[in-house]
N, C-alpha and C. Protein backbone atom coordinates (compact mmCIF):
# COMPACT_ATOMS: atom_id res chain seq x y z
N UNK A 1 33.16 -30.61 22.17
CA UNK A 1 33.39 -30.10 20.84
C UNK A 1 34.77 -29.46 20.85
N UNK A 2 35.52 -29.65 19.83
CA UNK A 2 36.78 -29.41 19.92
C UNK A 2 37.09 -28.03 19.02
N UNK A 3 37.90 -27.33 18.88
CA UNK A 3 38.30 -25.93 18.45
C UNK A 3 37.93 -26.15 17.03
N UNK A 4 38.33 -27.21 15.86
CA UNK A 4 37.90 -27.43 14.52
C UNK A 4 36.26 -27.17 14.00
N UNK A 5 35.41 -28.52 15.08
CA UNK A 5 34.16 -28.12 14.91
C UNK A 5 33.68 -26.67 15.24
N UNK A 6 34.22 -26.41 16.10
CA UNK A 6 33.63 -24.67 16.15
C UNK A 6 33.87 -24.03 15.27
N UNK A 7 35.00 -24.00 14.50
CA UNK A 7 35.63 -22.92 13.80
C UNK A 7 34.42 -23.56 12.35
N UNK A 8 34.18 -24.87 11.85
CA UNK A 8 33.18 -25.22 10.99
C UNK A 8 31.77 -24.53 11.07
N UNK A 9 31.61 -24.74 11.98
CA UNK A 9 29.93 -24.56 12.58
C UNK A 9 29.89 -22.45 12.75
N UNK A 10 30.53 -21.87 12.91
CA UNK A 10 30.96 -20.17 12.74
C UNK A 10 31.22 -19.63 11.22
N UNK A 11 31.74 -21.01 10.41
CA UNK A 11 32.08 -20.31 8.81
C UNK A 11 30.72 -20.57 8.56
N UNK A 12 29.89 -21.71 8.68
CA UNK A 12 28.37 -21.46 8.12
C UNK A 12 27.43 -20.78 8.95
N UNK A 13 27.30 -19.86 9.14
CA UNK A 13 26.90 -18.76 9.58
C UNK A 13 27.08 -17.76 8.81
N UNK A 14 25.66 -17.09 8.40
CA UNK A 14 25.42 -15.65 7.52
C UNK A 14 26.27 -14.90 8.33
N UNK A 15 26.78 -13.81 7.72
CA UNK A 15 27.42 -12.47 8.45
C UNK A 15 26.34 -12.05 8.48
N UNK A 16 26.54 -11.12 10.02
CA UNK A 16 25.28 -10.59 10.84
C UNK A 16 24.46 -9.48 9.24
N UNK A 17 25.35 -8.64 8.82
CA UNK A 17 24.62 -7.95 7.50
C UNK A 17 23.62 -8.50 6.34
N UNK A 18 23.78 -10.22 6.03
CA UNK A 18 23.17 -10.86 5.81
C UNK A 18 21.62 -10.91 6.17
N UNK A 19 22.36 -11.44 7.44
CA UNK A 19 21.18 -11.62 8.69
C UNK A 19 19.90 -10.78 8.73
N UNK A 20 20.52 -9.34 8.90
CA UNK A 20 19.76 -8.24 9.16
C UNK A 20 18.93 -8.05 7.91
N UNK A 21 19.45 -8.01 6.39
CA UNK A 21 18.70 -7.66 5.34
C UNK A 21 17.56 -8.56 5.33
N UNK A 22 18.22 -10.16 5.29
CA UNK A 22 16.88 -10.96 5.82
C UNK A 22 15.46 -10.69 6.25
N UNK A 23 16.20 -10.34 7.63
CA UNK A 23 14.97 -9.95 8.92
C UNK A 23 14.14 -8.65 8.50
N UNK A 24 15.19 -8.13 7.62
CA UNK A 24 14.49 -6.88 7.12
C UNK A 24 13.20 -6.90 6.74
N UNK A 25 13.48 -7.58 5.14
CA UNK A 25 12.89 -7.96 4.22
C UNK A 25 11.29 -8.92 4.72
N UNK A 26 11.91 -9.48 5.79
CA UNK A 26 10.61 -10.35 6.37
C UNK A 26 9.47 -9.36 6.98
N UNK A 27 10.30 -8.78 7.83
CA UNK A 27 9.69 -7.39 8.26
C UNK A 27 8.42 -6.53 7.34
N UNK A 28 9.48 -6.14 6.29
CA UNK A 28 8.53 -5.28 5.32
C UNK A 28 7.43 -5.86 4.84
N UNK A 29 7.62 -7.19 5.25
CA UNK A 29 6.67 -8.10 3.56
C UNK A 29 5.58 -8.41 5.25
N UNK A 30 5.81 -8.49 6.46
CA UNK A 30 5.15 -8.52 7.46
C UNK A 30 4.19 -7.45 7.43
N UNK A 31 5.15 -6.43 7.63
CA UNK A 31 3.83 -4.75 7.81
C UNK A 31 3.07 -5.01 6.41
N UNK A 32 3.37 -5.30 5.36
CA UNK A 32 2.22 -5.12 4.33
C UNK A 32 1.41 -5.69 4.50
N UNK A 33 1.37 -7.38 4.88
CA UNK A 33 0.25 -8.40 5.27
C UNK A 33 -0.49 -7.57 6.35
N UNK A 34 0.08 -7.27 7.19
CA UNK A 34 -0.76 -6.39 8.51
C UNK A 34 -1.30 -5.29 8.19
N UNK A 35 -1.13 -4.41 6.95
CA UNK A 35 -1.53 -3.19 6.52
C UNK A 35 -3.27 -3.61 5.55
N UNK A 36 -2.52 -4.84 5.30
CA UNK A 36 -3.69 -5.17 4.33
C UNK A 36 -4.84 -6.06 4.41
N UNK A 37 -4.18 -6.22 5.59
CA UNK A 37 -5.61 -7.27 6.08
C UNK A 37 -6.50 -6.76 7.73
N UNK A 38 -6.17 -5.43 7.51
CA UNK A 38 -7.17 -4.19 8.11
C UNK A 38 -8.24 -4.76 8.01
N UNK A 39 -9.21 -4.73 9.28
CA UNK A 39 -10.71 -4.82 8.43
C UNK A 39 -11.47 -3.80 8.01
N UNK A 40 -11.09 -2.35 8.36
CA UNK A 40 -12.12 -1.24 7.20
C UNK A 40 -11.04 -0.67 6.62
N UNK A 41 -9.93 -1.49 5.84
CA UNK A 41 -9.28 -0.71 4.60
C UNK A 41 -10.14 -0.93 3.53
N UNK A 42 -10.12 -0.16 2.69
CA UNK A 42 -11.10 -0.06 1.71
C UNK A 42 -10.42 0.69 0.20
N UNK A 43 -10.72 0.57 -0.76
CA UNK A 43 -10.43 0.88 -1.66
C UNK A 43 -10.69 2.77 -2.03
N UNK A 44 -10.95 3.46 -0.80
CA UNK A 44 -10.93 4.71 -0.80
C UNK A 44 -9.64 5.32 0.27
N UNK A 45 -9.14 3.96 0.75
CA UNK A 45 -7.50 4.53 1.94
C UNK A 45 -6.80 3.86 1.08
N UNK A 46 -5.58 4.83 0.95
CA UNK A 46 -3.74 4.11 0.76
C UNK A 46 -3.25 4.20 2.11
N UNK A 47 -2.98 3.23 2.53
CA UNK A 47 -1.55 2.98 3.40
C UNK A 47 -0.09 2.49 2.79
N UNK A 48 0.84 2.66 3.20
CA UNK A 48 1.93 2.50 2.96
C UNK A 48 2.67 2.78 4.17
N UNK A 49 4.09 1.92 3.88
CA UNK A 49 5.33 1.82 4.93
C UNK A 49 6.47 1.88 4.65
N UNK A 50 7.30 2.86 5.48
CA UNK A 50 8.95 2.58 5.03
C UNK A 50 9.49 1.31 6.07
N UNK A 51 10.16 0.80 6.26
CA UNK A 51 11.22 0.09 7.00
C UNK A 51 12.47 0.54 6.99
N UNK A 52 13.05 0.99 8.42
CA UNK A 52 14.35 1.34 8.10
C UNK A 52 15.16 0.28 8.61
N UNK A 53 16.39 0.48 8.32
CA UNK A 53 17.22 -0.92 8.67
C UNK A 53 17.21 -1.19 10.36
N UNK A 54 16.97 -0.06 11.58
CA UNK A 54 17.14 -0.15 13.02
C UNK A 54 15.42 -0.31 13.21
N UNK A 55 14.94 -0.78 12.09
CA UNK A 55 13.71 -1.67 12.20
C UNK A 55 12.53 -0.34 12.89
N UNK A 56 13.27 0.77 12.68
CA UNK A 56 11.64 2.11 12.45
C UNK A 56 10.78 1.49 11.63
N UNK A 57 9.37 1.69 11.47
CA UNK A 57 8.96 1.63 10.87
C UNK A 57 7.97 2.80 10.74
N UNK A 58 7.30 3.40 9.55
CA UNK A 58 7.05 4.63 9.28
C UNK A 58 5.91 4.68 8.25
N UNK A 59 4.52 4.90 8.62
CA UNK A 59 3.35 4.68 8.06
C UNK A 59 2.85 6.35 7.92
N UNK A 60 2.88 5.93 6.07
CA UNK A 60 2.49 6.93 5.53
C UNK A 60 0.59 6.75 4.89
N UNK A 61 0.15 7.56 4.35
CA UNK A 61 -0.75 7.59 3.57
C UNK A 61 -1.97 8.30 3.77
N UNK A 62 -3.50 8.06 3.45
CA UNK A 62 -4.50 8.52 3.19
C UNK A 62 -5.70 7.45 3.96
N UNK A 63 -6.76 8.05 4.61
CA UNK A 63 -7.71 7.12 5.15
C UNK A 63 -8.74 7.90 5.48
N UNK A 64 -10.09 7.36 5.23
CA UNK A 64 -11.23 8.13 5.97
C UNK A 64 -11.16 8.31 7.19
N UNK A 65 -11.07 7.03 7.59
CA UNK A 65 -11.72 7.10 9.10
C UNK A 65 -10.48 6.86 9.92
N UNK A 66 -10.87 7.78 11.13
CA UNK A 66 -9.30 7.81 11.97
C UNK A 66 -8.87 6.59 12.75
N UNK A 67 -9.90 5.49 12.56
CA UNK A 67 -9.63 4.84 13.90
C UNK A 67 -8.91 3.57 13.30
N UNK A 68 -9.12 3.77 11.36
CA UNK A 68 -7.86 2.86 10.96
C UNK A 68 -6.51 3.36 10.85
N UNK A 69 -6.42 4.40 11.16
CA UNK A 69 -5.23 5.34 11.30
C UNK A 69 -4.24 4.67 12.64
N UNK A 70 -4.85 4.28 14.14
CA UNK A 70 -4.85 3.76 15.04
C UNK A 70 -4.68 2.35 14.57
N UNK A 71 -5.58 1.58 14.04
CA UNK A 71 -5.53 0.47 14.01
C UNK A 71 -4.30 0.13 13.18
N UNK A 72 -4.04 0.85 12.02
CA UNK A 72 -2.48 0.53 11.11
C UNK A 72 -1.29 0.35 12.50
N UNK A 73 -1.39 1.53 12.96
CA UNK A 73 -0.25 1.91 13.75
C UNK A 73 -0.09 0.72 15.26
N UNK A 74 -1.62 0.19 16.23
CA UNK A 74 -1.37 -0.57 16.85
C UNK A 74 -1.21 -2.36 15.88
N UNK A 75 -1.41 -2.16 14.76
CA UNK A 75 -0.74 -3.61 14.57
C UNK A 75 0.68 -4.01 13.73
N UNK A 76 0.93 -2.70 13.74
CA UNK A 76 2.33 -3.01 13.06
C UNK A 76 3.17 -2.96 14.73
N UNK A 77 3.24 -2.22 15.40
CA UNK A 77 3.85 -1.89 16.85
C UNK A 77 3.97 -3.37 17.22
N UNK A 78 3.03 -4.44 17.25
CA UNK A 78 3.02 -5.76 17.85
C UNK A 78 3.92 -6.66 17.39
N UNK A 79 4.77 -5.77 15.87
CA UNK A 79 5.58 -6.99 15.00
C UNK A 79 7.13 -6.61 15.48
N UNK A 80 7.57 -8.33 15.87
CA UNK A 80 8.67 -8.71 16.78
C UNK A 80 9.72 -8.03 16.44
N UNK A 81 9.86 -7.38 15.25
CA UNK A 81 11.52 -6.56 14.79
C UNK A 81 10.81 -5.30 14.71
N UNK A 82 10.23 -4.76 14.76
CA UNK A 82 9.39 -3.33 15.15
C UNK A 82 9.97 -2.98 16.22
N UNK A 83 11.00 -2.25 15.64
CA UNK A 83 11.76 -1.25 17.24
C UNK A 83 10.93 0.45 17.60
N UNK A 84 10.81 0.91 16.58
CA UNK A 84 9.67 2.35 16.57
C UNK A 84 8.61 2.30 15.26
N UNK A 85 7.56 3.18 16.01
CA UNK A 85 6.47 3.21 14.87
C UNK A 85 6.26 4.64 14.37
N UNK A 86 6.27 5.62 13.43
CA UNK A 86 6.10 6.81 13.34
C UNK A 86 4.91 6.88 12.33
N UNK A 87 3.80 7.48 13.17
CA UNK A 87 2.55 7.44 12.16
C UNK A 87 2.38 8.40 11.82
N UNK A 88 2.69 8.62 10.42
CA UNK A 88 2.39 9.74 9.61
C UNK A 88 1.07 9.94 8.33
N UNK A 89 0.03 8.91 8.61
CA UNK A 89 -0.86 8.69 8.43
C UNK A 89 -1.78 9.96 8.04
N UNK A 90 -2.45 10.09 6.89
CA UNK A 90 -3.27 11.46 7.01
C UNK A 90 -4.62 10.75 7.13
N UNK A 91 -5.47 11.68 7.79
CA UNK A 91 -6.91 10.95 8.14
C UNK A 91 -7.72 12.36 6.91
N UNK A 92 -8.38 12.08 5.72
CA UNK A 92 -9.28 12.60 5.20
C UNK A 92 -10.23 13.39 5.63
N UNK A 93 -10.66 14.99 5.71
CA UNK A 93 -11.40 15.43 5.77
C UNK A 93 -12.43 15.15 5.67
N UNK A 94 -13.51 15.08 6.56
CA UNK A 94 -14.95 14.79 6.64
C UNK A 94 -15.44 15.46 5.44
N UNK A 95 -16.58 15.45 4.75
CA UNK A 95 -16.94 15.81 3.50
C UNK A 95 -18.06 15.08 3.27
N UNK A 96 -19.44 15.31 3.45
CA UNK A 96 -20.00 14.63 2.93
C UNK A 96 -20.42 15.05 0.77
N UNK A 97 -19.52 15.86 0.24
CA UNK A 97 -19.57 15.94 -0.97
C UNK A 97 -18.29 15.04 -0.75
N UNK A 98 -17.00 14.78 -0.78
CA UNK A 98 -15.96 13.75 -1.17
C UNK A 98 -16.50 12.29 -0.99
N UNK A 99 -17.13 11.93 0.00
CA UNK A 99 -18.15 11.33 0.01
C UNK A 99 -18.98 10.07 -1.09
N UNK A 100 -19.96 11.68 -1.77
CA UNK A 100 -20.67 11.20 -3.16
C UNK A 100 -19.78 11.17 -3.96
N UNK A 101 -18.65 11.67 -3.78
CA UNK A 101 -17.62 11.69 -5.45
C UNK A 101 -17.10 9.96 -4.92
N UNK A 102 -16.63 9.82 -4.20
CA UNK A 102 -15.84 8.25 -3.91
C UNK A 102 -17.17 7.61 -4.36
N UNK A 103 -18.45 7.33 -4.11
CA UNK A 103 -19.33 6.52 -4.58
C UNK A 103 -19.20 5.99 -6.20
N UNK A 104 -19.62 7.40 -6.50
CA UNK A 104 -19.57 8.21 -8.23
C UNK A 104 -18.13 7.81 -8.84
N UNK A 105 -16.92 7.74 -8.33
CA UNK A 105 -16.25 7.05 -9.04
C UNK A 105 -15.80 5.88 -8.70
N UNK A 106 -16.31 4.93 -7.69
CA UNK A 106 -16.18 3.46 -7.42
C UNK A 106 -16.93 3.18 -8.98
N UNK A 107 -18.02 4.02 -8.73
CA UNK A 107 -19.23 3.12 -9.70
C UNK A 107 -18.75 3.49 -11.37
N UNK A 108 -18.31 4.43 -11.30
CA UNK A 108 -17.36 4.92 -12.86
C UNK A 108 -16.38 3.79 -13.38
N UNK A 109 -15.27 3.98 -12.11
CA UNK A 109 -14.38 3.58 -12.43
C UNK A 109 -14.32 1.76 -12.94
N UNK A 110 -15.41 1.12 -11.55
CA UNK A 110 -15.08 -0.01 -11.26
C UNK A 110 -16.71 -0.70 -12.56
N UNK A 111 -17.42 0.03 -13.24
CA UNK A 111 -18.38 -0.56 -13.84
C UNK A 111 -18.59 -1.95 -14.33
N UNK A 112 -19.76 -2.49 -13.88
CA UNK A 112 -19.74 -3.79 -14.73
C UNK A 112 -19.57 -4.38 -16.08
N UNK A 113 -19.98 -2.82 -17.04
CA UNK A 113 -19.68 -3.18 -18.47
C UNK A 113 -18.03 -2.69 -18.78
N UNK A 114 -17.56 -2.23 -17.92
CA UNK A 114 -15.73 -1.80 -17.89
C UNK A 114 -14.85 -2.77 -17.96
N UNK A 115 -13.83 -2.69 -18.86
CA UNK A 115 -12.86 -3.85 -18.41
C UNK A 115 -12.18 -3.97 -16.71
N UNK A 116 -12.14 -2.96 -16.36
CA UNK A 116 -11.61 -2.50 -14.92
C UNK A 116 -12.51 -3.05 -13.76
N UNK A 117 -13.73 -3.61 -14.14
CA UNK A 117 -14.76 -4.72 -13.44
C UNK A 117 -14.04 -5.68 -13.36
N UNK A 118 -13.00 -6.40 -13.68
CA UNK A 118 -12.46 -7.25 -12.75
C UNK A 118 -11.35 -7.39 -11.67
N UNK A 119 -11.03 -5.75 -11.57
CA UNK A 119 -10.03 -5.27 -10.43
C UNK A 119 -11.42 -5.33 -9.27
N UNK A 120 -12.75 -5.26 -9.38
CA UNK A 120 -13.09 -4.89 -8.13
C UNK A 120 -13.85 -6.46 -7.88
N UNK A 121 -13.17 -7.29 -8.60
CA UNK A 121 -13.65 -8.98 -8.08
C UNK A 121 -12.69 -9.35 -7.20
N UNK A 122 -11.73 -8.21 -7.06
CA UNK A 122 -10.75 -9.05 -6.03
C UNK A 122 -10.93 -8.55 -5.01
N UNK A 123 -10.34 -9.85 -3.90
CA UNK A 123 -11.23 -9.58 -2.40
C UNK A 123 -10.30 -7.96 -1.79
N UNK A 124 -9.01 -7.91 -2.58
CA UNK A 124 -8.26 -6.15 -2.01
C UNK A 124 -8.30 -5.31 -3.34
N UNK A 125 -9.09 -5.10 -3.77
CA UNK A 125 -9.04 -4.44 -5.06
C UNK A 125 -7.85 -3.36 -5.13
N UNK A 126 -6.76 -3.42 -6.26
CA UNK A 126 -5.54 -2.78 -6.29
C UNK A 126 -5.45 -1.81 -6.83
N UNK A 127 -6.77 -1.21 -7.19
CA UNK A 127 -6.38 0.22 -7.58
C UNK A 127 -7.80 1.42 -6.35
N UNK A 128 -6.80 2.24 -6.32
CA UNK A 128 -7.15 2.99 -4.91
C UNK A 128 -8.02 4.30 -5.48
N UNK A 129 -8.85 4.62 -4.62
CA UNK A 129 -9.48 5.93 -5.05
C UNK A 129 -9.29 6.89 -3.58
N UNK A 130 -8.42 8.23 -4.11
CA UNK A 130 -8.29 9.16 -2.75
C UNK A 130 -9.04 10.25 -3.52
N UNK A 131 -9.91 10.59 -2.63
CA UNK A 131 -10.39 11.76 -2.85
C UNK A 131 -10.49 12.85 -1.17
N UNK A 132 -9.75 13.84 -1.62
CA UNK A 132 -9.60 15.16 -0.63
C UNK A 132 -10.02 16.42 -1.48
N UNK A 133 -11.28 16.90 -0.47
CA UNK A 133 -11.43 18.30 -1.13
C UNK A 133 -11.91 18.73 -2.35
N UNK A 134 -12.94 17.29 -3.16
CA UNK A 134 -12.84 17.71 -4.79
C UNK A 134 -11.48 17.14 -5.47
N UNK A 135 -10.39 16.62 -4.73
CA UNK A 135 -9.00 16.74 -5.75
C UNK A 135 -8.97 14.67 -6.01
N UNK A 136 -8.82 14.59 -6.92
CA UNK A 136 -8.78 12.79 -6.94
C UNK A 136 -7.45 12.47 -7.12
N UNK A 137 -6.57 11.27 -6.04
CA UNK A 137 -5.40 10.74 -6.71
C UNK A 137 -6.18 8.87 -6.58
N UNK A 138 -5.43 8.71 -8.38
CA UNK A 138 -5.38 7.43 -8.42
C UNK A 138 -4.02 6.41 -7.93
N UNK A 139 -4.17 5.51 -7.04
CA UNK A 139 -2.95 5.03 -6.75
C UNK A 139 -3.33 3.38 -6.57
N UNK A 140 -2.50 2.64 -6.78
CA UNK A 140 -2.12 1.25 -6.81
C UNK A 140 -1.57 0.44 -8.41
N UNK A 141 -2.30 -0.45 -8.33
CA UNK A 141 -1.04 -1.30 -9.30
C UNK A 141 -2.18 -1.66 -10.37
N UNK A 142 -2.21 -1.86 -11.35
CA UNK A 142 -2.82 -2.46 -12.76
C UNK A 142 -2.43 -2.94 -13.69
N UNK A 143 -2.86 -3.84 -14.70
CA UNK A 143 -2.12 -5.14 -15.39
C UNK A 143 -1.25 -3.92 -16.27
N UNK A 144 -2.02 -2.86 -17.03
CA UNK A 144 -1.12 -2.17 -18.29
C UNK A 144 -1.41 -1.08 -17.95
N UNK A 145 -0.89 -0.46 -19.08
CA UNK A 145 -1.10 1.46 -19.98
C UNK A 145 -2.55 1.53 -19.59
N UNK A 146 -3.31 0.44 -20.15
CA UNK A 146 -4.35 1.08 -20.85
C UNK A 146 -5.26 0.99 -20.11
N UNK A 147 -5.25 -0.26 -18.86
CA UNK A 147 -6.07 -0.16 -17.55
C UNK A 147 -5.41 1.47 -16.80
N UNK A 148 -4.64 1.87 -17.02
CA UNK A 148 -4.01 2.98 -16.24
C UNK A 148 -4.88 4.26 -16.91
N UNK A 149 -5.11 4.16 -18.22
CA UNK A 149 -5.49 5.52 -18.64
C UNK A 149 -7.15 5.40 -18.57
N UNK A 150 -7.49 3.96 -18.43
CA UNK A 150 -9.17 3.75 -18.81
C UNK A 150 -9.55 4.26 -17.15
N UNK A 151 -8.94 4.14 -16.32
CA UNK A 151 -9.02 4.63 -14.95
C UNK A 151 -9.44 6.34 -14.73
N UNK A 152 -7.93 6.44 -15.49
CA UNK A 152 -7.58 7.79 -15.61
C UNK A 152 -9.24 8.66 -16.03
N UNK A 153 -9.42 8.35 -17.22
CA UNK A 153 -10.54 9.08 -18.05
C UNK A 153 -11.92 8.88 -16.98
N UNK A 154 -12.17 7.49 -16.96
CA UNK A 154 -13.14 7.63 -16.36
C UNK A 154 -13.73 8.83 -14.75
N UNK A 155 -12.22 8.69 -14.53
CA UNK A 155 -12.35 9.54 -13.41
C UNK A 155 -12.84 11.02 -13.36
N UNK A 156 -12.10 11.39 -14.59
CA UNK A 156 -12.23 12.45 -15.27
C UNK A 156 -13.63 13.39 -15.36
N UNK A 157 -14.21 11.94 -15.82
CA UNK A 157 -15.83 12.30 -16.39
C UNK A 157 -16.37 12.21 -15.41
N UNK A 158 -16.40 12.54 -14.12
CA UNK A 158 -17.42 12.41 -12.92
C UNK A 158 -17.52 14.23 -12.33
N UNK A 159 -18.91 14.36 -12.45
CA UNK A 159 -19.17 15.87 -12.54
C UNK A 159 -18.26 16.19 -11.12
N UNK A 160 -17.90 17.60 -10.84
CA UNK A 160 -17.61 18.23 -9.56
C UNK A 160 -16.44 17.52 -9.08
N UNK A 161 -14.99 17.24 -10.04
CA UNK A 161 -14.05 16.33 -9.35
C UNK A 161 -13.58 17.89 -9.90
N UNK A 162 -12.13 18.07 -8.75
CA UNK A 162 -11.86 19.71 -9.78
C UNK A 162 -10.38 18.76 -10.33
N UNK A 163 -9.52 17.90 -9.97
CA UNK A 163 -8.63 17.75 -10.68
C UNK A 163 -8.09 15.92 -10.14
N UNK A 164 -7.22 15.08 -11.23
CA UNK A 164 -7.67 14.02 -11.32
C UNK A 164 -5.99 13.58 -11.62
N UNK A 165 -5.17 13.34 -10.42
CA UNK A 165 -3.73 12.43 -10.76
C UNK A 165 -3.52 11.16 -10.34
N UNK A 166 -3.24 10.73 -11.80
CA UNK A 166 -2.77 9.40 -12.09
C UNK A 166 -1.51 8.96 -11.30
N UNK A 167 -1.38 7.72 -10.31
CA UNK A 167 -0.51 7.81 -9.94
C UNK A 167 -0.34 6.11 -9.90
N UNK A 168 -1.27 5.56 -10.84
CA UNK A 168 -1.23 4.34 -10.56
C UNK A 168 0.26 4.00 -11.66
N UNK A 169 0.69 2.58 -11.29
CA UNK A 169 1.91 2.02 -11.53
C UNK A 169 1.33 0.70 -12.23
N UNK A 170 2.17 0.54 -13.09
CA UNK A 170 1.72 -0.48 -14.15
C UNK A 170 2.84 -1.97 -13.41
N UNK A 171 1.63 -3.03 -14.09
CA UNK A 171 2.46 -4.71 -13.27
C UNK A 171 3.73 -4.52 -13.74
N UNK A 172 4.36 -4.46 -14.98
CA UNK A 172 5.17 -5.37 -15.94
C UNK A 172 6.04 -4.30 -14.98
N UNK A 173 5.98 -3.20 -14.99
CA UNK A 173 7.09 -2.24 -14.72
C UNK A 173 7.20 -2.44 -13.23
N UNK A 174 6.73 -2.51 -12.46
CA UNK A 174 7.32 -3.11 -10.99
C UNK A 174 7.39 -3.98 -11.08
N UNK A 175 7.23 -5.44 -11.58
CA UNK A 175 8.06 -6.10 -11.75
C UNK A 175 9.62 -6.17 -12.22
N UNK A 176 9.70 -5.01 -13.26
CA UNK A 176 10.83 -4.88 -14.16
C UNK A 176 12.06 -4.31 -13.08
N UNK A 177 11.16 -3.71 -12.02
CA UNK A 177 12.07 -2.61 -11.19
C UNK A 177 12.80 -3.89 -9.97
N UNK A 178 11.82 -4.95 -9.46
CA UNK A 178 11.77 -5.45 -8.39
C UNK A 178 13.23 -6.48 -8.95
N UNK A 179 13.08 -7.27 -10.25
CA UNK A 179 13.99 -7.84 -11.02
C UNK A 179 15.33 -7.05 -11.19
N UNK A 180 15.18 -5.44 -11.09
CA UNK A 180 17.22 -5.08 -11.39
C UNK A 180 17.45 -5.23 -10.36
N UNK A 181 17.07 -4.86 -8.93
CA UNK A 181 17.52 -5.07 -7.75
C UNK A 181 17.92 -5.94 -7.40
């Protein structure tokens, strides 16, 4: 190969910054598949992840049971651009009253005569129920407003919740966000 073809075969080549956002991006969209296909995540844990660009990766969130706390953390560690893992994971207070309230508002929230009965036909149902202590946060994703507030209320109305934040995020608008970027 002579000095020309090299110098050809080097201009098509991503710059390494390229490269890296790439690998990034594969990365992130990696830990989520691995976050979410837990086998006792459940619609009463949020997990979540940062990715930093020297490929930290950094697991935040909420979970009953500790040993998916472990399990988040040993299967993201196994992924090939995973340089560190920092588990910042909160494991939920035992409670057998938080407990009956997560039941009491699966069955509120997610009712068969509810429009919100068809978030819990899906095999990862996307809207989350945390309950710590009596305190409820709602978190994940829903088609609109009005799945957001029918959530909201219902939650509301479940005796012995002492307080009830909405934190769910509507489709159109993460989409809208994912599109300026």
């Amino acid at each position: 190969m002579h000095a020309g073809a090299a110098q050809r075969n080097k201009a098509q080549l991503k710059p390494p910054t390229v490269r890296d956002v790439r690998r990034m991006e594969a990365l992130k969209e990696e830990v989520r598949h691995q976050l979410a296909m837990l086998p006792y995540y459940s619609v009463f844990d949020w997990l979540q992840a940062e990715v930093k660009p020297d490929g930290t990766i950094i697991l935040s969130g909420q979970v009953v049971r500790p040993t998916l706390k472990d399990d988040a953390e040993a299967r993201v560690k196994k992924l090939e651009d995973a340089t560190r893992v920092i588990n910042e994971i909160e494991v939920l207070p035992l409670s057998p009253m938080d407990d009956q309230l997560r039941i009491t508002l699966y069955r509120r929230i997610y009712s068969f005569d509810s429009p919100l009965f068809r978030y819990a036909t899906w095999s990862s149902p996307p809207l989350h129920i945390i309950v710590k202590n009596g305190h409820v946060t709602l978190k994940g994703i829903v088609a609109n407003q009005g799945d957001s507030d029918l959530a909201y209320m219902a939650a509301r109305q479940v005796p012995n919740v002492f307080d009830v934040k909405n934190e769910l995020q509507i489709e159109q608008r993460v989409e809208e966000k994912v599109s300026r970027k």
